[in-house]
N, C-alpha and C. Protein backbone atom coordinates (compact mmCIF):
# COMPACT_ATOMS: atom_id res chain seq x y z
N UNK A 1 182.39 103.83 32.77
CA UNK A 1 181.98 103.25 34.04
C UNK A 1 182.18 104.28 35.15
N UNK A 2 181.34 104.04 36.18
CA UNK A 2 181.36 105.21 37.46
C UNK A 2 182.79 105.25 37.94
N UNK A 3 183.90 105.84 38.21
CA UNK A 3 185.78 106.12 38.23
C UNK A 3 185.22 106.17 39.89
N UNK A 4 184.66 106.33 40.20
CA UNK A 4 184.69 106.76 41.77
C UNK A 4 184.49 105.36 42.80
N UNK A 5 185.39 105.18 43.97
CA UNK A 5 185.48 103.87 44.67
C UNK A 5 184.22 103.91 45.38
N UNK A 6 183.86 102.81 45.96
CA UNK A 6 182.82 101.81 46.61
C UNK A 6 182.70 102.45 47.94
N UNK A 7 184.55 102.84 48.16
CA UNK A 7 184.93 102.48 49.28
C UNK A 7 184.10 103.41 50.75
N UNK A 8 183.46 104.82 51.05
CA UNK A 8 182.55 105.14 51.63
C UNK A 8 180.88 104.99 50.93
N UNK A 9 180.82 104.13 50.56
CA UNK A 9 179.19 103.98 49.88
C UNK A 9 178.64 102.76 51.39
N UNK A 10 177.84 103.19 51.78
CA UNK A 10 176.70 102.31 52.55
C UNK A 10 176.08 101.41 52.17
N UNK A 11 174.54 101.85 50.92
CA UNK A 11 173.89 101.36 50.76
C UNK A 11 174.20 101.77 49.04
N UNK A 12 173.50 100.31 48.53
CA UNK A 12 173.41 100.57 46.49
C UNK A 12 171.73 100.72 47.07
N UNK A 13 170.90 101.45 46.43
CA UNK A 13 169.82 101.23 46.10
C UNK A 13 169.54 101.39 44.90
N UNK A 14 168.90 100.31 43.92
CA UNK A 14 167.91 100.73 42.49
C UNK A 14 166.88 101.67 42.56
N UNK A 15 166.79 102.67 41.94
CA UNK A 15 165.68 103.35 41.41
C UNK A 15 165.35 103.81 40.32
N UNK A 16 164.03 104.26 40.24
CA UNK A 16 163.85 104.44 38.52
C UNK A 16 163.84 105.77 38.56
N UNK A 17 164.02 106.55 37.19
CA UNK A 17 163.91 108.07 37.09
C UNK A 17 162.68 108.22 36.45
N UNK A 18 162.35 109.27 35.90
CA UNK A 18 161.01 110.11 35.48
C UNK A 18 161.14 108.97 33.60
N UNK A 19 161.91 108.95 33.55
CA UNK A 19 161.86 107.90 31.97
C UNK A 19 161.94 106.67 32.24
N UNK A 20 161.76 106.39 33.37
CA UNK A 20 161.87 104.90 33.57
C UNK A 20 163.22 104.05 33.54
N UNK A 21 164.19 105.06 33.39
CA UNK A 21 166.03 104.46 33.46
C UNK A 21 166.28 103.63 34.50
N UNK A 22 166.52 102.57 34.85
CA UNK A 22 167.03 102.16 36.67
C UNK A 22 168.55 102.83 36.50
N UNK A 23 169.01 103.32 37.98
CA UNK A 23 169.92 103.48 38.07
C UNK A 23 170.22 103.46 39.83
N UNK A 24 171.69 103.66 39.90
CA UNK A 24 171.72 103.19 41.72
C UNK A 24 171.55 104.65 42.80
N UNK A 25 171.33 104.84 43.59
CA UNK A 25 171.14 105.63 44.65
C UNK A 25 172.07 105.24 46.08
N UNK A 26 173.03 105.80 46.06
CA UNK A 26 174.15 105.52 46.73
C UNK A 26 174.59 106.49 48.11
N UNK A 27 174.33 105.61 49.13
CA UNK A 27 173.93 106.22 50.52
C UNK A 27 175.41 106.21 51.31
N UNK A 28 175.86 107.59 51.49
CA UNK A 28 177.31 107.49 52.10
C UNK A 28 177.08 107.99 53.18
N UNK A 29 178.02 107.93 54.02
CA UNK A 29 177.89 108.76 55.20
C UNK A 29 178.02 110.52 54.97
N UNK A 30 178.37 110.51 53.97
CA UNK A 30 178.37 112.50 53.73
C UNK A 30 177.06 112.78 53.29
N UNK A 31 176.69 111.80 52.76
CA UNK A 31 175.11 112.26 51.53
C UNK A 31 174.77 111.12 50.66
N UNK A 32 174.03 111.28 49.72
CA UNK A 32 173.90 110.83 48.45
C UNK A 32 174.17 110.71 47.22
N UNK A 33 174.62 110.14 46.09
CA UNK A 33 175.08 110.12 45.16
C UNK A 33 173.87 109.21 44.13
N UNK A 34 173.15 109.41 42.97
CA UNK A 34 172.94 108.94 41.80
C UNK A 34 173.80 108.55 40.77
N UNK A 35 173.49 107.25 40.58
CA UNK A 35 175.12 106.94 38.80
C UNK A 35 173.96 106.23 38.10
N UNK A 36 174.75 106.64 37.12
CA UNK A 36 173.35 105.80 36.00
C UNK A 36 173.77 103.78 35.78
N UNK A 37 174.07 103.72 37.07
CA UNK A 37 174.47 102.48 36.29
C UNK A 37 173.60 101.45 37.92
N UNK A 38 173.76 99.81 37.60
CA UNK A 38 172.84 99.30 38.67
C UNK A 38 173.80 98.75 39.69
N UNK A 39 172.95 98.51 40.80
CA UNK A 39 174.35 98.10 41.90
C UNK A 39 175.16 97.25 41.61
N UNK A 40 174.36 95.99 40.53
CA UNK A 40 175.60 95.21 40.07
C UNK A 40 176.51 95.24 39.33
N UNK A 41 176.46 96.53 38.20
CA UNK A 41 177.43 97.27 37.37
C UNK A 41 178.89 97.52 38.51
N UNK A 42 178.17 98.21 39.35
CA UNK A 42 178.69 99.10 40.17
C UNK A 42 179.98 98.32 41.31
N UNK A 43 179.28 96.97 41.67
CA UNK A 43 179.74 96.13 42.12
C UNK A 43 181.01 95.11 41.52
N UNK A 44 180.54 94.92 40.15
CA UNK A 44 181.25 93.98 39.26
C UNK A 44 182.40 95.17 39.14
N UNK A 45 181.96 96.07 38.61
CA UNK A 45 183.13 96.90 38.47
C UNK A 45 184.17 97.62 39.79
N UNK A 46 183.74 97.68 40.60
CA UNK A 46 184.43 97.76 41.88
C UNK A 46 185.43 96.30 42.18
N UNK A 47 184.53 95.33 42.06
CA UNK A 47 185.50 94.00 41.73
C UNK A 47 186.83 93.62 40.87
N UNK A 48 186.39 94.05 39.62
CA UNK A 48 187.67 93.84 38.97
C UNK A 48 188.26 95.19 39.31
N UNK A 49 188.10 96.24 39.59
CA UNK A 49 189.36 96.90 40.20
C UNK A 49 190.35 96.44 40.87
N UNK A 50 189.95 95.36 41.77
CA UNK A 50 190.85 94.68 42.57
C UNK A 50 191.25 93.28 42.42
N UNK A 51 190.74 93.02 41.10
CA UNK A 51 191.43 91.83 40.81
C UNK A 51 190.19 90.72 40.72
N UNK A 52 188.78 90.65 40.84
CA UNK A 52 187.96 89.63 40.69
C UNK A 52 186.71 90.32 39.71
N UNK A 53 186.21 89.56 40.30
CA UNK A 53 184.32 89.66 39.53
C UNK A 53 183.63 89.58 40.32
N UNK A 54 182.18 89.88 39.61
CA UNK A 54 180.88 89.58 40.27
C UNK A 54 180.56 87.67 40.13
N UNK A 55 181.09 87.46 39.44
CA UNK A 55 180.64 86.19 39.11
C UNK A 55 181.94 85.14 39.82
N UNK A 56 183.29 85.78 40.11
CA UNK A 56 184.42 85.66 40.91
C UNK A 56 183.90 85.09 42.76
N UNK A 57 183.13 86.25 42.69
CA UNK A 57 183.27 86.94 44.29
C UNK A 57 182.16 86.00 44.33
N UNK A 58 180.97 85.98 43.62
CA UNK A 58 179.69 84.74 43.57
C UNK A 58 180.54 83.34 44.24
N UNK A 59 180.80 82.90 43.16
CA UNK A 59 181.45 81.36 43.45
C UNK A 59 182.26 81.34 44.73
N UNK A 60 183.57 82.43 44.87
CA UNK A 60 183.51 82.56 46.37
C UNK A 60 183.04 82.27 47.40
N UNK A 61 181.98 82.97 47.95
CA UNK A 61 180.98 83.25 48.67
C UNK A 61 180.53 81.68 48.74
N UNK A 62 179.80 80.94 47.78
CA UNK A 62 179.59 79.96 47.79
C UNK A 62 179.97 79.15 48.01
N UNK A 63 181.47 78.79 47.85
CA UNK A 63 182.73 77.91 48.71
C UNK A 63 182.56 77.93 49.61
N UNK A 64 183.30 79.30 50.17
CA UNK A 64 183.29 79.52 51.18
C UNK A 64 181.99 79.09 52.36
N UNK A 65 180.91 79.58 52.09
CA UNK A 65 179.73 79.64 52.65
C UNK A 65 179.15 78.15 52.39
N UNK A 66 179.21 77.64 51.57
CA UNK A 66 178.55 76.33 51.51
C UNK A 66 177.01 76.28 51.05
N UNK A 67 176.72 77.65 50.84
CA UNK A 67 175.42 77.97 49.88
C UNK A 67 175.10 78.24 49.04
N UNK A 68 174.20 78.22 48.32
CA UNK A 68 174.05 78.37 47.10
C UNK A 68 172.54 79.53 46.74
N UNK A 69 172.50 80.31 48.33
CA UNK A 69 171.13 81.00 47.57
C UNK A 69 171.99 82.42 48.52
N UNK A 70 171.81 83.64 48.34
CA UNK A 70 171.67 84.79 48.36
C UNK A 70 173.07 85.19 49.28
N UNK A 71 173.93 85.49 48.48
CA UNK A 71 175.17 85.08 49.47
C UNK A 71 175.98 86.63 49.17
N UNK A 72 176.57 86.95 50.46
CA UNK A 72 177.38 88.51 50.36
C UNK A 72 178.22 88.06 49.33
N UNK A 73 178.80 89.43 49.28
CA UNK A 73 180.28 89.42 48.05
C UNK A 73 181.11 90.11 49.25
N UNK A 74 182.44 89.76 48.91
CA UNK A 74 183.58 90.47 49.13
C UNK A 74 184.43 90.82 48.05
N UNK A 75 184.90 92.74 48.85
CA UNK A 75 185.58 92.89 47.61
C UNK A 75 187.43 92.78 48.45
N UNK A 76 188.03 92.45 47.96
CA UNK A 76 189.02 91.94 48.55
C UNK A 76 190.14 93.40 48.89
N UNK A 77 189.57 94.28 49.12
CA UNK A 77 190.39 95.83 49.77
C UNK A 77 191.78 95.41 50.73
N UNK A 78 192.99 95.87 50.68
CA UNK A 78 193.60 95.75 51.47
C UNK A 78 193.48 97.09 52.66
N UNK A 79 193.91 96.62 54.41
CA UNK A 79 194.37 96.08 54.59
C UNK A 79 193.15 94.73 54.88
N UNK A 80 191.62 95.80 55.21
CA UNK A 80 190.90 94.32 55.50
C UNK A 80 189.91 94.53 53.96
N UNK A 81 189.32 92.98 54.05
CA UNK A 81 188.51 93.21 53.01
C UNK A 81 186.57 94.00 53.65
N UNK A 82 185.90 94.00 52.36
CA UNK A 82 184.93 94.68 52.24
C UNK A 82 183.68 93.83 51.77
N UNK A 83 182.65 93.57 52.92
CA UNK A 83 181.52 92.98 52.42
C UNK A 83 180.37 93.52 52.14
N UNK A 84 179.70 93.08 51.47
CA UNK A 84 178.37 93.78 50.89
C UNK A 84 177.42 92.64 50.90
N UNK A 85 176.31 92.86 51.80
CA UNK A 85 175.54 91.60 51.42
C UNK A 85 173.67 92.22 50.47
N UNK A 86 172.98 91.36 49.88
CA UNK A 86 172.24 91.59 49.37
C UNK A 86 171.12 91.70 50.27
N UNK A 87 169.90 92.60 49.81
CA UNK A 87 168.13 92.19 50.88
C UNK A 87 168.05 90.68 49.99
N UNK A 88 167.70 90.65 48.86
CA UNK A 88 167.44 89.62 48.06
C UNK A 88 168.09 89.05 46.98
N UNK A 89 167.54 88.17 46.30
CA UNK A 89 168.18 87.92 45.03
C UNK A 89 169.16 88.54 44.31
N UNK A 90 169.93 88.30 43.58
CA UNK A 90 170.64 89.10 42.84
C UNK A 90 169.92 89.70 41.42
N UNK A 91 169.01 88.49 40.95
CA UNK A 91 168.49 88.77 39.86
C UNK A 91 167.16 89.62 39.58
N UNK A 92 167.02 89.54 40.92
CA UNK A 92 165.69 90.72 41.09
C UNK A 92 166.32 92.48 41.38
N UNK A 93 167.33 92.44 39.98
CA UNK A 93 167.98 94.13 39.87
C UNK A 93 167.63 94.88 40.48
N UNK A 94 165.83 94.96 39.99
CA UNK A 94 164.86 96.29 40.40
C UNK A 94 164.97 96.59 41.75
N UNK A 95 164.87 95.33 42.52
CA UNK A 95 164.22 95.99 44.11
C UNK A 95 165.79 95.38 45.34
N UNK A 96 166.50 94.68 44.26
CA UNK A 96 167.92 93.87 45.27
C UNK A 96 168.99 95.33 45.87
N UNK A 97 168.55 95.45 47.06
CA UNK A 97 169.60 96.57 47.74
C UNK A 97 171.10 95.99 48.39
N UNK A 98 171.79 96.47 48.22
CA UNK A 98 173.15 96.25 48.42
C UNK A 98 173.30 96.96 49.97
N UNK A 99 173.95 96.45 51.42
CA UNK A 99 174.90 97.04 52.59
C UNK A 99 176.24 96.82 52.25
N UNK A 100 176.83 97.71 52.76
CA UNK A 100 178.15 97.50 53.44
C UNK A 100 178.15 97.04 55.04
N UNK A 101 178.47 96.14 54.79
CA UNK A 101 178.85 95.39 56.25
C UNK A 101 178.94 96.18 57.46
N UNK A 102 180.06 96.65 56.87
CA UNK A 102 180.85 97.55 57.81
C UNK A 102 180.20 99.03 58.49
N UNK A 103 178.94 99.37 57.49
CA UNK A 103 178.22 100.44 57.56
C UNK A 103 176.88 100.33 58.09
N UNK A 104 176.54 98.47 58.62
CA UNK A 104 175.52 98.44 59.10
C UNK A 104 175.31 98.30 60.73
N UNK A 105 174.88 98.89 61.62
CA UNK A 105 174.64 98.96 62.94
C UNK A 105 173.86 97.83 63.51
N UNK A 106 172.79 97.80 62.96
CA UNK A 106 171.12 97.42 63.54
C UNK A 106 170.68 96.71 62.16
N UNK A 107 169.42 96.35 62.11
CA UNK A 107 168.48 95.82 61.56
C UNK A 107 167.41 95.81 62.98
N UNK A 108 166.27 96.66 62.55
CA UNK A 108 165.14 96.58 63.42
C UNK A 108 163.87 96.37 62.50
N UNK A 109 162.94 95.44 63.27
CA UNK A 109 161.57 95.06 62.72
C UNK A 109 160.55 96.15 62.32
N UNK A 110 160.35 96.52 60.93
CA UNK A 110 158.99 97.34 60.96
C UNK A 110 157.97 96.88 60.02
N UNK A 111 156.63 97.37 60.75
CA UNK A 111 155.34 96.20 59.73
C UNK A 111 155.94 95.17 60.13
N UNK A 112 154.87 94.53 59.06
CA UNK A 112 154.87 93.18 58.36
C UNK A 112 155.67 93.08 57.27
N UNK A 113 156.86 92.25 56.88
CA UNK A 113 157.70 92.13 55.67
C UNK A 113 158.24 93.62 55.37
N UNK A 114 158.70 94.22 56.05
CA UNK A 114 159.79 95.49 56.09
C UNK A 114 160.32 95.15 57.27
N UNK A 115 161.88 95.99 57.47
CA UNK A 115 162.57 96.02 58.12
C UNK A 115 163.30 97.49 58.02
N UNK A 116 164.07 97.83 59.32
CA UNK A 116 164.69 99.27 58.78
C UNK A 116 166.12 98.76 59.24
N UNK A 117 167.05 99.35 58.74
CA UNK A 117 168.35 99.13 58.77
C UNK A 117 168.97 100.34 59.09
N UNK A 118 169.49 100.19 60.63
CA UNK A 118 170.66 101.52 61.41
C UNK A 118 171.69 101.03 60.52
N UNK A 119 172.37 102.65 60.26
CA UNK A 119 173.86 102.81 59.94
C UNK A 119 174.31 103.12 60.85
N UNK A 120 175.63 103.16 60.72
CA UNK A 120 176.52 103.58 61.36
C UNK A 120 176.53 105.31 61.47
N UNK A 121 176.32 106.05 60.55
CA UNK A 121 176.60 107.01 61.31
C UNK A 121 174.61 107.45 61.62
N UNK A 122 173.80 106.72 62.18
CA UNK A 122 172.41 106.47 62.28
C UNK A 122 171.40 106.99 61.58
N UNK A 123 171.89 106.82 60.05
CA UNK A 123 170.74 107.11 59.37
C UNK A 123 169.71 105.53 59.28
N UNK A 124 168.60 106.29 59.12
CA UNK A 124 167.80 104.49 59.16
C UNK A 124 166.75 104.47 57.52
N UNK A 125 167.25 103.33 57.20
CA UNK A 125 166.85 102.83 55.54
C UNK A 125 165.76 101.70 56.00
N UNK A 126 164.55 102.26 55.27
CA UNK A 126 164.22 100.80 55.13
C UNK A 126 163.68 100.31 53.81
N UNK A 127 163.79 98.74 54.61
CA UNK A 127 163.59 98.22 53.25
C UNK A 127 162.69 96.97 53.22
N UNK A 128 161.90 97.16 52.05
CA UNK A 128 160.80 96.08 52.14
C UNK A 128 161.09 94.44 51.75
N UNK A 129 161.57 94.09 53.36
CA UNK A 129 162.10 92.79 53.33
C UNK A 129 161.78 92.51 54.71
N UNK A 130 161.23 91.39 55.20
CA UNK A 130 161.05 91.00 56.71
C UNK A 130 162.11 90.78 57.36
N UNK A 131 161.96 91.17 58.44
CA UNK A 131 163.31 91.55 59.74
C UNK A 131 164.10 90.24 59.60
N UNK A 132 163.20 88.94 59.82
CA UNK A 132 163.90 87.55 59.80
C UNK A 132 165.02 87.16 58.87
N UNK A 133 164.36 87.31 57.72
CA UNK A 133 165.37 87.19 56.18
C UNK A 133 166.13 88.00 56.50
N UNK A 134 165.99 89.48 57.23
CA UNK A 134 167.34 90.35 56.59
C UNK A 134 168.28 90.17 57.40
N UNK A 135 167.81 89.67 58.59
CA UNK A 135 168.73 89.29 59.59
C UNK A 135 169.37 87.92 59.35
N UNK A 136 169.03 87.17 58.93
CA UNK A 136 169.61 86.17 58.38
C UNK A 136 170.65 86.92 57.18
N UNK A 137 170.54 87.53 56.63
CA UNK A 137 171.22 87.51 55.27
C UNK A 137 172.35 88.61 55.94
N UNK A 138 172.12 89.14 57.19
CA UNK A 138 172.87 90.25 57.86
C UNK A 138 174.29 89.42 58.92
N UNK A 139 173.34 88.05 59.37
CA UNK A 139 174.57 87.09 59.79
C UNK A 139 175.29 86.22 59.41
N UNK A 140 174.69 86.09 57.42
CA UNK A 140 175.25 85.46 56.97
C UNK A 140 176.60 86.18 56.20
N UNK A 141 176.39 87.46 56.33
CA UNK A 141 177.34 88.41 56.15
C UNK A 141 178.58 88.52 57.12
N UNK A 142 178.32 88.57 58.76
CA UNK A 142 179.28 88.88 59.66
C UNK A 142 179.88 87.44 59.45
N UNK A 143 179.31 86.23 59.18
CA UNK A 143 180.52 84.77 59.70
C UNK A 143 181.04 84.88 58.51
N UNK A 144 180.70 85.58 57.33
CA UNK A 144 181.39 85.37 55.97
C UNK A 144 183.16 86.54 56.15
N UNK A 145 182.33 87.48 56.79
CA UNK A 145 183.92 88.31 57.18
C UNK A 145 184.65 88.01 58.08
N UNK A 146 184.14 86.87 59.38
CA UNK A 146 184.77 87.05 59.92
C UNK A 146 185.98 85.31 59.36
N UNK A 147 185.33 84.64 58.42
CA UNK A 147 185.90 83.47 58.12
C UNK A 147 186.77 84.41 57.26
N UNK A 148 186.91 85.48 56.51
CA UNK A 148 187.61 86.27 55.88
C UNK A 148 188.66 86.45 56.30
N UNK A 149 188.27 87.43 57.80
CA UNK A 149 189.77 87.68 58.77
C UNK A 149 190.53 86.43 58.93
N UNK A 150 189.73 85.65 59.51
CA UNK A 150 190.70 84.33 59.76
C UNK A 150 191.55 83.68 58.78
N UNK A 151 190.75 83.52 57.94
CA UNK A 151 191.92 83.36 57.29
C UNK A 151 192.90 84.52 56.41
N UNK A 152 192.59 85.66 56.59
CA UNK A 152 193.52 86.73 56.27
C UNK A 152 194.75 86.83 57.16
N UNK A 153 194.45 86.45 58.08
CA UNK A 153 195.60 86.98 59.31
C UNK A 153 195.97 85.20 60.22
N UNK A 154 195.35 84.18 59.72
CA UNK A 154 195.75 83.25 60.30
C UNK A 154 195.87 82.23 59.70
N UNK A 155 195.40 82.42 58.26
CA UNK A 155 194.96 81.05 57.24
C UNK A 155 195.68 80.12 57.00
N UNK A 156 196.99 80.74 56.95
CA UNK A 156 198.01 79.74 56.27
C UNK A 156 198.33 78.56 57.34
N UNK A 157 197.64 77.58 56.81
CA UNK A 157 197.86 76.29 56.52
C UNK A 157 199.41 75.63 55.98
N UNK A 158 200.23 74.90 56.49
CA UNK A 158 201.11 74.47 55.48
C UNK A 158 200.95 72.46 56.20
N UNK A 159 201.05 72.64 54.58
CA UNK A 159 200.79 70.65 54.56
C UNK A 159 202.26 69.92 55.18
N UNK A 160 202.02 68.77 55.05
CA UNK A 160 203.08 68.10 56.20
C UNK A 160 204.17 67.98 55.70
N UNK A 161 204.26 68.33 54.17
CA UNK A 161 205.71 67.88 53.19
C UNK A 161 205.92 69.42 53.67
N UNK A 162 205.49 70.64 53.41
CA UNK A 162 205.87 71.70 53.39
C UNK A 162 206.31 72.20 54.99
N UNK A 163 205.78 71.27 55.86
CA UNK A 163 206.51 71.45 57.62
C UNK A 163 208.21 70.60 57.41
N UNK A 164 207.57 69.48 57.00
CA UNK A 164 209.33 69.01 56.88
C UNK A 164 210.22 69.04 56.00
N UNK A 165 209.85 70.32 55.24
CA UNK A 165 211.29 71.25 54.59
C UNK A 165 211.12 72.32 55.12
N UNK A 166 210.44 73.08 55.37
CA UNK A 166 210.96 74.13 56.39
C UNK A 166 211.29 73.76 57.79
N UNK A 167 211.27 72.38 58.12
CA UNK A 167 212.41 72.01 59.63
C UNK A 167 213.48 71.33 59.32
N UNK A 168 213.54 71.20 57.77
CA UNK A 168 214.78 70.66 56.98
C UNK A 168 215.94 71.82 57.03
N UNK A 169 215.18 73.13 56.33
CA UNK A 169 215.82 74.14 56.14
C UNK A 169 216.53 74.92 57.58
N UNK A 170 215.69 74.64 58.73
CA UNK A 170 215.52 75.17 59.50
C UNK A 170 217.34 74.31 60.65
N UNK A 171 217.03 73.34 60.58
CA UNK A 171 218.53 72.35 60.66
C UNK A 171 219.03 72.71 60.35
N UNK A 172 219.53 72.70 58.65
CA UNK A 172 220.56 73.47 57.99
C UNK A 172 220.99 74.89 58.45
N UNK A 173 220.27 75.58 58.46
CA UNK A 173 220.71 76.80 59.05
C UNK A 173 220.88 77.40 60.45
N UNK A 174 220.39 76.10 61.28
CA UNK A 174 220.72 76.68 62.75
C UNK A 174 221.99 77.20 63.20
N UNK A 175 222.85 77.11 62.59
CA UNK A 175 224.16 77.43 62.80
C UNK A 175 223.85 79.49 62.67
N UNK A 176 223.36 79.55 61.79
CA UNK A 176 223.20 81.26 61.65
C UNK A 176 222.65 81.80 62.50
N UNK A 177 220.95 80.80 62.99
CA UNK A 177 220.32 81.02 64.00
C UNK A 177 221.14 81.53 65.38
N UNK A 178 221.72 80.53 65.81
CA UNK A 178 221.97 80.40 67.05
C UNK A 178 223.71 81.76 66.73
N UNK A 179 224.49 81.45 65.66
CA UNK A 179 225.08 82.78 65.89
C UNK A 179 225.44 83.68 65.74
């Protein structure tokens, strides 16, 4: 499997070679990289590096999100996590391009059913998907990270048995507290 992290990759793109192989085309901010393997290889396996799946991070997404059609992944990176959302389908391998969240600037309208996508450091990709969809699938990406942060840094919840033993505990030990 490709040993090398996710972690500066932009864009997965599929392409085919001169034999007809698909393999990914991987857009960093230094350059480019080819691996013979497809973004969702690439993805799944970036996943369980850190402890999930493609099929993990799927159902996720779907919780979370409350949808059930074309939904980012997160890969769960400490200290923040890492989203990637799709142009399309997952199952459409051939032509489904992978962002990094974090690596996307813009989405601007070109043609009819294309769109081009600013990076961050302003290279511009495009891709044959209409501005509307990608922008949709581009904000269904930012509320998915940002429900991420929130609950990364604020989530915890504790239920009402678990408030009144920690103000149980919290009695008991005021004596240390206070001296």
């Amino acid at each position: 499997m490709y040993r090398n992290s996710l972690y500066d990759a932009c864009v997965l793109k599929p392409e085919f070679d001169q034999l007809n192989n698909l393999y990914t085309h991987i857009i960093t901010p230094s350059g480019y990289k080819k691996v013979p393997f497809t973004p969702m290889q690439l993805l799944d396996g970036e996943l369980k590096q850190h402890g999930s799946s493609l099929k993990g991070a799927k159902e996720a997404a779907k919780a979370v999100l409350n949808s059930n059609s074309i939904n980012p992944l997160m890969i769960p990176r400490f200290p923040l996590v890492q989203i990637w959302f799709p142009t399309e389908a997952m199952r459409n391998t051939e032509k489904c391009m992978y962002f990094a969240l974090h690596h996307v600037h813009d989405i601007e309208p070109y043609m009819e059913n294309h769109s081009i996508v600013v990076l961050t450091h302003n290279e511009r990709v495009k891709v044959p998907v209409s501005h509307s969809r990608l922008n949709k699938q581009w904000t269904k990406a930012k509320s998915y990270y940002a429900t991420a942060l929130l609950k990364q840094f604020y989530g915890h919840q504790y239920s009402n048995t678990e408030q009144q033993i920690m103000l149980k505990c919290a009695e008991l030990n005021e004596q240390y507290v206070i001296n």
